[in-house]
C-alpha atoms as a PDB file:
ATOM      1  CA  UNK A   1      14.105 -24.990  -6.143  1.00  0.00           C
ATOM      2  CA  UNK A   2      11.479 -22.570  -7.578  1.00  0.00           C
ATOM      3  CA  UNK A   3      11.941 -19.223  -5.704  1.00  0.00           C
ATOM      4  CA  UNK A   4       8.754 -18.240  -3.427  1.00  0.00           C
ATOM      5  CA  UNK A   5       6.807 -15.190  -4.100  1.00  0.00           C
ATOM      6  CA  UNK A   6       5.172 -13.620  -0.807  1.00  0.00           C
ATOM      7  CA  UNK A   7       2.346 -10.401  -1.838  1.00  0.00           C
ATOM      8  CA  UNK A   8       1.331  -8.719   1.237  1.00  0.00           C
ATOM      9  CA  UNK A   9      -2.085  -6.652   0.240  1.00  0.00           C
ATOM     10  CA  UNK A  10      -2.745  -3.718   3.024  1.00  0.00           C
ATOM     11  CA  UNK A  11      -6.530  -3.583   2.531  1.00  0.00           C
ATOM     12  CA  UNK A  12      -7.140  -0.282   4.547  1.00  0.00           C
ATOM     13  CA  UNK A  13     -10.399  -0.809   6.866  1.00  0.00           C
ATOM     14  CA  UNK A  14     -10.647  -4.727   6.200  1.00  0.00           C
ATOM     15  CA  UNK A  15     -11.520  -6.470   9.643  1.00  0.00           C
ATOM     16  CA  UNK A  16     -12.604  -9.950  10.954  1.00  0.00           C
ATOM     17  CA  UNK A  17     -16.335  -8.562  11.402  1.00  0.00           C
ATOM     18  CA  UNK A  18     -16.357  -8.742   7.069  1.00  0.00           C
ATOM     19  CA  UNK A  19     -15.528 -12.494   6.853  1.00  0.00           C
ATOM     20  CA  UNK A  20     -18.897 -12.523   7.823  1.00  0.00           C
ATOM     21  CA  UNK A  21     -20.004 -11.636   4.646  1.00  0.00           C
ATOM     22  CA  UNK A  22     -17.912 -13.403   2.333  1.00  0.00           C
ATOM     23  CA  UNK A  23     -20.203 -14.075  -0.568  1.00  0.00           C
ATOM     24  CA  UNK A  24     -19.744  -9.842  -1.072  1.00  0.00           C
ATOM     25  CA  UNK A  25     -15.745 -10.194  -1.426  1.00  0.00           C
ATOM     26  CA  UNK A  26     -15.259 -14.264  -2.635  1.00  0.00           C
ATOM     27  CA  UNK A  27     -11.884 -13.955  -3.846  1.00  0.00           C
ATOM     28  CA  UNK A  28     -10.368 -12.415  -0.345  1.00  0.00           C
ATOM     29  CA  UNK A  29     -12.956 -15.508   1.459  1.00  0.00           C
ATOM     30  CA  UNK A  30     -10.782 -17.983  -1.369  1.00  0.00           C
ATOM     31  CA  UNK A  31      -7.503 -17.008  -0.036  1.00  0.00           C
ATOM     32  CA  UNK A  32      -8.857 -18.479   3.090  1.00  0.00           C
ATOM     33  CA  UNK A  33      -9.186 -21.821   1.318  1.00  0.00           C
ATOM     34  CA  UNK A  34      -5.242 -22.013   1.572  1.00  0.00           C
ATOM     35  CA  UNK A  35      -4.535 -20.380   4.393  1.00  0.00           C
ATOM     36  CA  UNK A  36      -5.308 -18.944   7.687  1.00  0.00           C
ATOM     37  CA  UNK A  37      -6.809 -16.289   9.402  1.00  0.00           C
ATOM     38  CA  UNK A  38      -5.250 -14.307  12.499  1.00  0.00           C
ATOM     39  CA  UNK A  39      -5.853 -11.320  14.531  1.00  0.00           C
ATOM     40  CA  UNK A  40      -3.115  -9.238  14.444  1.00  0.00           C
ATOM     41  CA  UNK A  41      -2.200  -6.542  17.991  1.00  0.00           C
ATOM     42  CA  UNK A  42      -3.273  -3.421  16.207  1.00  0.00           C
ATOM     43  CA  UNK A  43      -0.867  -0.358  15.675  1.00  0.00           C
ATOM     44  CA  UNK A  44      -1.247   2.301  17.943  1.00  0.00           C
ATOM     45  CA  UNK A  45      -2.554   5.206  16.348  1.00  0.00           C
ATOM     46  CA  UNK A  46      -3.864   3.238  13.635  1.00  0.00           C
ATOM     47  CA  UNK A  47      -3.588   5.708  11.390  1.00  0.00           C
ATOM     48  CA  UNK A  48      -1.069   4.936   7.829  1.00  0.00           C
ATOM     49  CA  UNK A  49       2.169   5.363   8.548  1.00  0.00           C
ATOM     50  CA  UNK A  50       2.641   3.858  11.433  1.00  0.00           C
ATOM     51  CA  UNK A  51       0.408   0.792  10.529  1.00  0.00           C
ATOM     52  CA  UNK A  52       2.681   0.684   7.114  1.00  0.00           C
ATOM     53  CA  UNK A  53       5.975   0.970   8.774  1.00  0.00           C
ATOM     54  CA  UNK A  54       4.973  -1.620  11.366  1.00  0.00           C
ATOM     55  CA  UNK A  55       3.911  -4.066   8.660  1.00  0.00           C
ATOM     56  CA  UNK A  56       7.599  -2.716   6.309  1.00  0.00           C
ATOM     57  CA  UNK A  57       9.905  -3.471   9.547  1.00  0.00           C
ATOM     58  CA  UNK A  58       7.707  -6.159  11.554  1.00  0.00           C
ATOM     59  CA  UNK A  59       8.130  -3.793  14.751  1.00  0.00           C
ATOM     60  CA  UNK A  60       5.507  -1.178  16.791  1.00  0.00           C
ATOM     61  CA  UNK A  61       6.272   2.170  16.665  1.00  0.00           C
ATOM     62  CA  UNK A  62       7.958   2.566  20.117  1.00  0.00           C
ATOM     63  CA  UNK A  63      10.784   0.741  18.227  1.00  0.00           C
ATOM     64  CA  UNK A  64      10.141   2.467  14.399  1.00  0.00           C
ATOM     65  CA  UNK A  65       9.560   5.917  15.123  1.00  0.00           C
ATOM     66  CA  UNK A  66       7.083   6.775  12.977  1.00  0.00           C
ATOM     67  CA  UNK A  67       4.410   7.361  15.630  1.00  0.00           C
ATOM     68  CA  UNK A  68       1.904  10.060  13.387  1.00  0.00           C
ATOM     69  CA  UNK A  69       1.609  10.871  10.190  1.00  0.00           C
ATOM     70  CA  UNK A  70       2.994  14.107  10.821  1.00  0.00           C
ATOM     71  CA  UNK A  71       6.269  15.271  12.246  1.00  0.00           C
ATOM     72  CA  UNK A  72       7.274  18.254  14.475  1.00  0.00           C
ATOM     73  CA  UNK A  73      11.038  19.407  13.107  1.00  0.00           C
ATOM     74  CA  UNK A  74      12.645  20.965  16.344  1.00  0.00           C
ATOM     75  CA  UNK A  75      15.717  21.572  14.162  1.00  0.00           C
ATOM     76  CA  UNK A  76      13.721  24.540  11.861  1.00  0.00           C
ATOM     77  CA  UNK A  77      10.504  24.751  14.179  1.00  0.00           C
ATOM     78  CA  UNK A  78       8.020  23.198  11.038  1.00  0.00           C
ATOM     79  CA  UNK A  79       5.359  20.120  11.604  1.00  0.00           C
ATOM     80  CA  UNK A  80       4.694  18.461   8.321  1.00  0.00           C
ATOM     81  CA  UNK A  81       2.860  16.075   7.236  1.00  0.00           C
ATOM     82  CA  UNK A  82       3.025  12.845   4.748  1.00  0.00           C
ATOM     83  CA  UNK A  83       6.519  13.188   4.690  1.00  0.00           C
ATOM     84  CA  UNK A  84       8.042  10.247   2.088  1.00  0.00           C
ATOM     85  CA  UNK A  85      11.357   9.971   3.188  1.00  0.00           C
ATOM     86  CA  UNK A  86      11.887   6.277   3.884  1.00  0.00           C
ATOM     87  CA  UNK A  87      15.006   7.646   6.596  1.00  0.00           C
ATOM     88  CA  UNK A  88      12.089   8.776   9.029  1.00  0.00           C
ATOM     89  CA  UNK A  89      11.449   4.720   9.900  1.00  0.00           C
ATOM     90  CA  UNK A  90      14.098   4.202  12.234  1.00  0.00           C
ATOM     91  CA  UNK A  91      14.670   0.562  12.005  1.00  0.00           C
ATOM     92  CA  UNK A  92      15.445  -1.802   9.145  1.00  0.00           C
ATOM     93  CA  UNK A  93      12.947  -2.756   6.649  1.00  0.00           C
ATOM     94  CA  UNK A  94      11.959  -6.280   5.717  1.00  0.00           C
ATOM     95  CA  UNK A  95      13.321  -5.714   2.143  1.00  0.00           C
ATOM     96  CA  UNK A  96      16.622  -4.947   3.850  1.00  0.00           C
ATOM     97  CA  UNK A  97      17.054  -7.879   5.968  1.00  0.00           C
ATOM     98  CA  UNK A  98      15.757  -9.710   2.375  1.00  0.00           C
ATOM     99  CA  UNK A  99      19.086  -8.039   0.836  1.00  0.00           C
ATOM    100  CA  UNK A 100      21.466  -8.419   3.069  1.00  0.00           C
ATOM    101  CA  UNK A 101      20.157 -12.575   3.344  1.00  0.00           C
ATOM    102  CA  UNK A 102      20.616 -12.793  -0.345  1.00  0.00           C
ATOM    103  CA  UNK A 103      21.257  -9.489  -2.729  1.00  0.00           C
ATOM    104  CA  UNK A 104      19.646 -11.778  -5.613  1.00  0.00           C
ATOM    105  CA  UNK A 105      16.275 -11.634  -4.005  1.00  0.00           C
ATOM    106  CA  UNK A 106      13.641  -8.472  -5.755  1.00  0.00           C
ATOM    107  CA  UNK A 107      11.125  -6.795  -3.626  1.00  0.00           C
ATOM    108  CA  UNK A 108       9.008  -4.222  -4.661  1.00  0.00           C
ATOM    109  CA  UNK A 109       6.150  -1.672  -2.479  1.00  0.00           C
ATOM    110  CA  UNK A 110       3.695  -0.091  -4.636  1.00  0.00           C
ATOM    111  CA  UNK A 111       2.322   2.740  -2.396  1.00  0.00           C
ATOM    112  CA  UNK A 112       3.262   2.399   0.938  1.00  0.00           C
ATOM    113  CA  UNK A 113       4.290   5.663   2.524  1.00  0.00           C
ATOM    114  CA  UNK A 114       7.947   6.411   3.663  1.00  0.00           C
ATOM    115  CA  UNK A 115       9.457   4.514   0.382  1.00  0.00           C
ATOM    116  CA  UNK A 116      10.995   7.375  -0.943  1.00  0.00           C
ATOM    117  CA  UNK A 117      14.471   6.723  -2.038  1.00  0.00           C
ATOM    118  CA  UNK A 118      14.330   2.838  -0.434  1.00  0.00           C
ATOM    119  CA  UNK A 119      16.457  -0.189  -1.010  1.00  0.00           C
ATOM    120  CA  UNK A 120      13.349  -1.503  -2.669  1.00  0.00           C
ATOM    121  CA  UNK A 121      14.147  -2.707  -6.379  1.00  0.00           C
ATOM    122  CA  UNK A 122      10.513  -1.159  -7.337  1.00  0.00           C
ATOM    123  CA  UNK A 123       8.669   1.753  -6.217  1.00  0.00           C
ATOM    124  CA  UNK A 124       5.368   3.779  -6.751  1.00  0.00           C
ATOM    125  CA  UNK A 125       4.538   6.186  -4.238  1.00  0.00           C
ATOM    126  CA  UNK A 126       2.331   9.609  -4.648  1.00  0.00           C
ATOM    127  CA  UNK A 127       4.539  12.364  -4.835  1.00  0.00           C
ATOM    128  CA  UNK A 128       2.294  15.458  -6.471  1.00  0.00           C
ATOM    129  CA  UNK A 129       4.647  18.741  -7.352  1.00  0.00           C
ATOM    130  CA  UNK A 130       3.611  22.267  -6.466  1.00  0.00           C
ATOM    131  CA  UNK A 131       4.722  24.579  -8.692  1.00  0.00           C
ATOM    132  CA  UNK A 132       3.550  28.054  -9.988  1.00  0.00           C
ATOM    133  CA  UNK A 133       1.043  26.790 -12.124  1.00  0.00           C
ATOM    134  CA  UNK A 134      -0.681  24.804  -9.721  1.00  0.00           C
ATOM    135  CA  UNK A 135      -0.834  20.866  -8.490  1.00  0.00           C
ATOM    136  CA  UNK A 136       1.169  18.465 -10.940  1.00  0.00           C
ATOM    137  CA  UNK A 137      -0.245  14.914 -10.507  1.00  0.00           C
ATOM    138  CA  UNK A 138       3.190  12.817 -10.257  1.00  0.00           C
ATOM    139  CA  UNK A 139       4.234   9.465  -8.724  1.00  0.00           C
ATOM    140  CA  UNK A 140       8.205   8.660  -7.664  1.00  0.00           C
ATOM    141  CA  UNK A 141       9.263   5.560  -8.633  1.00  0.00           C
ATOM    142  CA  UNK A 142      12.349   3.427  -8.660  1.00  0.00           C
ATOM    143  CA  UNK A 143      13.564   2.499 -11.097  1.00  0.00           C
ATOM    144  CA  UNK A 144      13.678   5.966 -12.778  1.00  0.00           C
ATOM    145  CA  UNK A 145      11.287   6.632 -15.416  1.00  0.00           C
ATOM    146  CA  UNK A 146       9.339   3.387 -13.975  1.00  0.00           C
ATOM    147  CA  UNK A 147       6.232   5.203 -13.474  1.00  0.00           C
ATOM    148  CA  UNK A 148       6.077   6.699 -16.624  1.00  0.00           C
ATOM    149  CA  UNK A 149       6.550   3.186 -18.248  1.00  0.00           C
ATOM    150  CA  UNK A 150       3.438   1.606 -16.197  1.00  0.00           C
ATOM    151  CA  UNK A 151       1.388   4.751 -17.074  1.00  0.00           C
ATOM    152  CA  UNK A 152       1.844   3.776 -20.960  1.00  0.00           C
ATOM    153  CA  UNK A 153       0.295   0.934 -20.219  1.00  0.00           C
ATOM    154  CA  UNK A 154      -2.803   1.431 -17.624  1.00  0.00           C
ATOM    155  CA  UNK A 155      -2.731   5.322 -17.679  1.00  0.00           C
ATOM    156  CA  UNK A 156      -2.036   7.694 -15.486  1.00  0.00           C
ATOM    157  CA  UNK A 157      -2.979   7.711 -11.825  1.00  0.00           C
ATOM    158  CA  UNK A 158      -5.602  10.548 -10.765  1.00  0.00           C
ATOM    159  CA  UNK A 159      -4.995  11.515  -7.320  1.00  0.00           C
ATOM    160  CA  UNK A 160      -7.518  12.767  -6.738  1.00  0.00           C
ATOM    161  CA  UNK A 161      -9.320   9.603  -6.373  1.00  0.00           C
ATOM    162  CA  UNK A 162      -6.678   8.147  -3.954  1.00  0.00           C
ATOM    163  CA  UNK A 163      -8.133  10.794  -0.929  1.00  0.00           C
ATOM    164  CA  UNK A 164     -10.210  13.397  -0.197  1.00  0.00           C
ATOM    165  CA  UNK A 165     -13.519  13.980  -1.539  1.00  0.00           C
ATOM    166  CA  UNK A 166     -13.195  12.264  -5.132  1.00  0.00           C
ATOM    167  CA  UNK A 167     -11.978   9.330  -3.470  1.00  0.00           C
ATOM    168  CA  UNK A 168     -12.786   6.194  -5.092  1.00  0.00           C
ATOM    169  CA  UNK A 169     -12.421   2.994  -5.968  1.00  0.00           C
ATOM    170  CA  UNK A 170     -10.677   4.193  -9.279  1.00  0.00           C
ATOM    171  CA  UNK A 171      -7.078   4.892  -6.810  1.00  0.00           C
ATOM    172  CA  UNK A 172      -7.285   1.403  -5.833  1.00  0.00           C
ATOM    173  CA  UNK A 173      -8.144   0.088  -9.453  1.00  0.00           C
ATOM    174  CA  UNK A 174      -4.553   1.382 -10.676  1.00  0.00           C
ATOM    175  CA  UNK A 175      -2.822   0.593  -7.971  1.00  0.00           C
ATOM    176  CA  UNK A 176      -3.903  -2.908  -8.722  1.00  0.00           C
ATOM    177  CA  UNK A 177      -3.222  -3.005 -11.890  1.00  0.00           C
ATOM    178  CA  UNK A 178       0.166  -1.720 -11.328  1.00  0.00           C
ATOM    179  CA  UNK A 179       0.649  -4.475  -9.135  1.00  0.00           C
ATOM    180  CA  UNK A 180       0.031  -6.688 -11.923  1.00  0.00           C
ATOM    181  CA  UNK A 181       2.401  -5.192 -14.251  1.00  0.00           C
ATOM    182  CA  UNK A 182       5.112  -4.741 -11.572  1.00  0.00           C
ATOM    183  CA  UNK A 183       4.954  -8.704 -11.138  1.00  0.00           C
ATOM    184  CA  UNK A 184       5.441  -9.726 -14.759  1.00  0.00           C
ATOM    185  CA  UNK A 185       8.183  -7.100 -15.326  1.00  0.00           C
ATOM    186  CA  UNK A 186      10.021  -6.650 -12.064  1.00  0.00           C
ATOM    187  CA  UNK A 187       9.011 -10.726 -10.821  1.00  0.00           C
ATOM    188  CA  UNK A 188       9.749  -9.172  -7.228  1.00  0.00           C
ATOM    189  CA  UNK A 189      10.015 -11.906  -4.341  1.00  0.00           C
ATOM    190  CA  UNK A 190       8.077  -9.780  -2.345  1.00  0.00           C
ATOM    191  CA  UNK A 191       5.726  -7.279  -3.458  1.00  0.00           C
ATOM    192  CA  UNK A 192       4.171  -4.703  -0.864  1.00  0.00           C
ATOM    193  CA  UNK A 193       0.751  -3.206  -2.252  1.00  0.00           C
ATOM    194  CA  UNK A 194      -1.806  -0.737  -0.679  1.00  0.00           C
ATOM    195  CA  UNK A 195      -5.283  -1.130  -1.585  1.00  0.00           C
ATOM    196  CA  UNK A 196      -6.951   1.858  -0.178  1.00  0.00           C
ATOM    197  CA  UNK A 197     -10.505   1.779  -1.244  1.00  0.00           C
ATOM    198  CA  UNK A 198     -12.699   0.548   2.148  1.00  0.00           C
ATOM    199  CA  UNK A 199     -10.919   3.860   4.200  1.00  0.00           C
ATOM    200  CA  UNK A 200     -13.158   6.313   3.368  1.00  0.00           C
ATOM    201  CA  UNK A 201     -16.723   4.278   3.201  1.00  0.00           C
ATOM    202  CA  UNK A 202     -16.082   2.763   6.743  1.00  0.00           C
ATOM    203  CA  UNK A 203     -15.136   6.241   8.385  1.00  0.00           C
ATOM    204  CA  UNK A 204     -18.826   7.435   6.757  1.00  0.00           C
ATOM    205  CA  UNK A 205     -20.493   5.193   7.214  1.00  0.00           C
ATOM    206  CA  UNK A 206     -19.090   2.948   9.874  1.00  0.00           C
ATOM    207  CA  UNK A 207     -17.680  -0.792   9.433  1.00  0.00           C
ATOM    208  CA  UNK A 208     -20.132  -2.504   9.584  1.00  0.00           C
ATOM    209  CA  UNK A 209     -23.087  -0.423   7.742  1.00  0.00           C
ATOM    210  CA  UNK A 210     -25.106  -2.332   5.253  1.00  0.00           C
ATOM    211  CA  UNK A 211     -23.577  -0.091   2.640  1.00  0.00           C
ATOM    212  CA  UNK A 212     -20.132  -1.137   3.485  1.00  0.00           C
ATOM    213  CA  UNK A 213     -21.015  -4.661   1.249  1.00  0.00           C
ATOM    214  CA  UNK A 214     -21.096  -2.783  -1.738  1.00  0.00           C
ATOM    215  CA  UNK A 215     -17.430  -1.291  -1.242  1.00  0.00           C
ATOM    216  CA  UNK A 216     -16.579  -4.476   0.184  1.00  0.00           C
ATOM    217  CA  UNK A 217     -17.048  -6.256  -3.170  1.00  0.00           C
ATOM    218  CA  UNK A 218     -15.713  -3.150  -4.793  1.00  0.00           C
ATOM    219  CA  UNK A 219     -12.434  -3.837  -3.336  1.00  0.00           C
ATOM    220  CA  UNK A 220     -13.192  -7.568  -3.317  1.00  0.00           C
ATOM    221  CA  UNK A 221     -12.892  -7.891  -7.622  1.00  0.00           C
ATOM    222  CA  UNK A 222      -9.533  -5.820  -7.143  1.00  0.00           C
ATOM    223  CA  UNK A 223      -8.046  -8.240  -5.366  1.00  0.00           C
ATOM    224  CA  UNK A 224      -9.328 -10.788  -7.595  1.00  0.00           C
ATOM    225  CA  UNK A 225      -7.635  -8.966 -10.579  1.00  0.00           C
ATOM    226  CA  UNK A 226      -4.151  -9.559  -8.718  1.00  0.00           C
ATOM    227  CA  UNK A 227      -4.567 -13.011  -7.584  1.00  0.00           C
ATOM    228  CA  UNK A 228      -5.874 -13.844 -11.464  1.00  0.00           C
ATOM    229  CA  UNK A 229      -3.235 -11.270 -12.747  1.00  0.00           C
ATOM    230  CA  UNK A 230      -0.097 -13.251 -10.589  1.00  0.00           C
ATOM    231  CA  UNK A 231      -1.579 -16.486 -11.070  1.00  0.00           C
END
């Protein structure tokens, strides 16, 4: 039997209220042509990694831990924040439970926070190094040196466009891309990927502004690139 192939696209700000408008994003409306629509309990605080590890382990984050994305250290009296490591969630993964079903099956995340150093056969996750110099622009990945490969191919990723005030929809580009390349070389049977374009736009200018449709189809022809891309 042909294996099955599950992509789970985290579309950051995406909300029933847009289906209203689906001749701005067609290709996310076409996925509806073979599927369903639901409305999921939101996280509480919605905010990115809890959301992520609630949709990575399937569980709130009473049960996860991850309840902020920062953390107070009573150990050595520090908060930080955007911490990586994936031993922060608290409860197994779904790429875990995949593993331990069947060790043949691939899975892949392509950034999702708290991924560093996962059972995850594929990784690409911001991880920018401070040195003397100043802010080096890197990515972890998994395998080692996998990064660097996909870079040959689409370039390098600017973060600067993933958040902040260059954010754009060039982060979201790449990441899509990647998620292209990472299914042709890595064939994972389930592929995590973070698209986060719509986050910035709807905190501006609220979700449901009139100039949310132009982001909306932004992001829209992104997702179209992976569904064309995997198809």
């Amino acid at each position: 039997m042909k294996a099955k192939r599950v992509v789970v696209l985290d579309i950051v700000g995406l909300s029933l209220a847009h289906f209203a408008f689906k001749e701005n994003m067609p290709h996310i409306a076409s996925l509806l042509d073979h599927g369903r629509l639901f409305e999921m309990k939101p996280v509480f605080p919605p905010v990115t990694l809890p959301v992520q590890a609630s949709l990575t382990t399937g569980v709130y984050p009473e049960r996860h831990g991850v309840v902020a994305n920062g953390f107070y250290f009573p150990e050595n009296f520090q908060v930080a924040f955007w911490e990586q490591a994936a031993g922060l969630v608290q409860t197994e993964r779904l790429w875990d439970r995949l593993k331990r079903k069947n060790p043949e099956l691939k899975t892949a995340a392509l950034f999702f926070q708290n991924t560093l150093y996962a059972q995850c056969d594929a990784i690409i996750t911001p991880r920018p190094l401070h040195t003397e110099e100043g802010l080096v622009q890197w990515c972890y990945s998994k395998p080692v040196g996998y990064y660097e490969e996909i870079s040959e191919q689409i370039g390098d990723f600017n973060l600067f466009s993933f958040w902040g005030p260059l954010a754009s929809i060039e982060s979201s580009r790449w990441i899509a891309k990647a998620a292209v390349e990472t299914m042709a070389r890595i064939r994972p049977n389930l592929l995590y990927v973070y698209l986060p374009h719509l986050d910035y736009p709807c905190q501006i200018h609220g979700p449901t502004n009139q100039k949310i449709l132009e982001e909306l189809g932004q992001v829209d022809r992104e997702v179209g690139r992976i569904v064309d891309g995997i198809e």
